[in-house]
N, C-alpha and C. Protein backbone atom coordinates (compact mmCIF):
# COMPACT_ATOMS: atom_id res chain seq x y z
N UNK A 1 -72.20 56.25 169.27
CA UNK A 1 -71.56 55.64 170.41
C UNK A 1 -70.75 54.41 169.98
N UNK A 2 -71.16 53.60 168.94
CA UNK A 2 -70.27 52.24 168.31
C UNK A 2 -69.42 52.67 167.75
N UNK A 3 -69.60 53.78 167.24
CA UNK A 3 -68.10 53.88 166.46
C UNK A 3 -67.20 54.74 167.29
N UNK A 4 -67.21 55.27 168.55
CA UNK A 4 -66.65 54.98 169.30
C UNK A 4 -65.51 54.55 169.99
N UNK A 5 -66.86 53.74 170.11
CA UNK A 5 -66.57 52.11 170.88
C UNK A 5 -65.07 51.54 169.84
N UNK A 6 -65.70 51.56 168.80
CA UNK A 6 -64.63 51.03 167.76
C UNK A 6 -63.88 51.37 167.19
N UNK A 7 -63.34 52.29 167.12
CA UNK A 7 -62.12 53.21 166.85
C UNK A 7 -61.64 52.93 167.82
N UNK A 8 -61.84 53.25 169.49
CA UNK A 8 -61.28 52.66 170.68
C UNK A 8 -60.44 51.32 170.54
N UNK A 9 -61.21 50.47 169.91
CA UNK A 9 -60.59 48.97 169.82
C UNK A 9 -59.81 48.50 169.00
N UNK A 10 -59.84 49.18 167.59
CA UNK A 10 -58.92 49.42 166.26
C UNK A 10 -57.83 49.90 166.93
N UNK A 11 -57.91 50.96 167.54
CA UNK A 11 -56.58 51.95 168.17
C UNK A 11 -55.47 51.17 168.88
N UNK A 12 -56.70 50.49 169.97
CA UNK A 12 -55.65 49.60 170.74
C UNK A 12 -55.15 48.33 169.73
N UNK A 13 -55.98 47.63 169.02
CA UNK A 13 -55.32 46.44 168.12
C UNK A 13 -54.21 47.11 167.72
N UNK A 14 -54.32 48.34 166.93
CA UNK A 14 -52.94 48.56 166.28
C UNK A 14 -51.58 49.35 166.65
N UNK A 15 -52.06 49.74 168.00
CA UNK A 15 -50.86 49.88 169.04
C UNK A 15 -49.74 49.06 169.59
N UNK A 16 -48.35 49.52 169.11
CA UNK A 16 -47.50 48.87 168.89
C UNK A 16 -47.21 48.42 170.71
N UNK A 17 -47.03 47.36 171.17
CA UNK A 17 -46.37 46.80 172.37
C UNK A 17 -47.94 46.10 173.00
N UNK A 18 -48.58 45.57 174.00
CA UNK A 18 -48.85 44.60 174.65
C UNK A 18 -49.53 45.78 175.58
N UNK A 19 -51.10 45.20 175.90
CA UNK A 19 -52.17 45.92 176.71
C UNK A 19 -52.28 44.63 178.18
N UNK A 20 -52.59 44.97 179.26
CA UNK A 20 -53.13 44.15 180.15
C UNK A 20 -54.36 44.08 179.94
N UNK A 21 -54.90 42.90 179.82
CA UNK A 21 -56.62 42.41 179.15
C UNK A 21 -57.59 43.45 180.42
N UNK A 22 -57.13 43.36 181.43
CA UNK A 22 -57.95 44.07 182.21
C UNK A 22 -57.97 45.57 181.90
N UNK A 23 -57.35 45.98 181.95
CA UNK A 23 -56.71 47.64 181.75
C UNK A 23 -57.38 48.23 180.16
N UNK A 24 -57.65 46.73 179.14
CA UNK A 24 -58.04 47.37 178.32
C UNK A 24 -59.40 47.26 178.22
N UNK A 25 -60.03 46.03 178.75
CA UNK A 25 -61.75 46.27 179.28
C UNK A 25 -61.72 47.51 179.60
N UNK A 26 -61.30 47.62 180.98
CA UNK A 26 -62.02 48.96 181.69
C UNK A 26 -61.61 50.21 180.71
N UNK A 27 -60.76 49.99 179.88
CA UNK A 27 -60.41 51.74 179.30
C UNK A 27 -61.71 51.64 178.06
N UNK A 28 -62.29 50.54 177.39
CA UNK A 28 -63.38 50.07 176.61
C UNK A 28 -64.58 50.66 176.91
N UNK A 29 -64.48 50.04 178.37
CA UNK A 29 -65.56 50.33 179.71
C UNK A 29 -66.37 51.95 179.76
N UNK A 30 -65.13 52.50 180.37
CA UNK A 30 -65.14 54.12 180.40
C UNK A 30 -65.37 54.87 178.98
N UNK A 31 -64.70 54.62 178.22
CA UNK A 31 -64.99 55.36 176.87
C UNK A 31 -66.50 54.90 176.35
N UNK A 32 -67.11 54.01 177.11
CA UNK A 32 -68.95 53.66 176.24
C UNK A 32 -69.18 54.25 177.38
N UNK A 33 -69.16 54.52 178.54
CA UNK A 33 -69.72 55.17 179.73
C UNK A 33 -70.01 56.33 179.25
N UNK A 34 -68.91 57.18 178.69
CA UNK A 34 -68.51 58.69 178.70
C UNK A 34 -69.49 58.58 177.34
N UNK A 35 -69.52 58.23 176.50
CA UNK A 35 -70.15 58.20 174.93
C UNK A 35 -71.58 58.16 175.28
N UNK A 36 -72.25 57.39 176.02
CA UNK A 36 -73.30 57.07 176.38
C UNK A 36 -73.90 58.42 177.40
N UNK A 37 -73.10 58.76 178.30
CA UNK A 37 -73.44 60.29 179.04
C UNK A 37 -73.82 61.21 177.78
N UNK A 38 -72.46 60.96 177.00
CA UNK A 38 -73.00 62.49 176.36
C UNK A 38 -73.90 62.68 175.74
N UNK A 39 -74.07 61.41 174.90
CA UNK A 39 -75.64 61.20 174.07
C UNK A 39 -76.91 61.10 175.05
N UNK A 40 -76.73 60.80 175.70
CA UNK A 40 -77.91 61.15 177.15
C UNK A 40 -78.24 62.63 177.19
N UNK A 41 -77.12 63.76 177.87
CA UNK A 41 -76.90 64.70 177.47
C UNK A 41 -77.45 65.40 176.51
N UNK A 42 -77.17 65.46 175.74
CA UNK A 42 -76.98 65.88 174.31
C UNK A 42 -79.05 65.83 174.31
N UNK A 43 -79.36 64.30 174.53
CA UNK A 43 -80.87 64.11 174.27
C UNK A 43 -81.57 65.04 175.06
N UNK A 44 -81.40 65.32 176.37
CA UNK A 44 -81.92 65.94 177.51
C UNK A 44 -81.96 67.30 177.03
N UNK A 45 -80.66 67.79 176.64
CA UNK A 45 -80.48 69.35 176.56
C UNK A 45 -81.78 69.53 174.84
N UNK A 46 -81.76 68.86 174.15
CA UNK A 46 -82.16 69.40 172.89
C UNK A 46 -83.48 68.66 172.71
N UNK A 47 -84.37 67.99 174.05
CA UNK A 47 -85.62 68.10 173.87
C UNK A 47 -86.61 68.87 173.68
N UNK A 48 -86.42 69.95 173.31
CA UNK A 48 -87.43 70.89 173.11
C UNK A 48 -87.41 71.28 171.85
N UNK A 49 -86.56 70.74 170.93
CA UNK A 49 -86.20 70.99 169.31
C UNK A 49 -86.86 70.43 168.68
């Protein structure tokens, strides 16, 4: 899920032109949301392994 997280944030640092600080929290936001589901997921479905 951190690396992620951090590729997410590398991506945007090295994206050429100017982010709105808000716009890039929440896109931060959502992508650990979604990372965090799936590893939830992922745990749920393959408890029986």
């Amino acid at each position: 899920m951190s690396l992620v997280i951090f590729t997410a944030l590398v991506g945007m640092a090295m994206a050429p032109g100017h982010f709105h600080p808000v716009l890039a929290i929440t896109s931060l936001l959502c992508i650990a949301v979604g990372a965090g589901a799936s590893g939830a997921l992922n745990m749920a479905l393959e408890g029986d392994i």
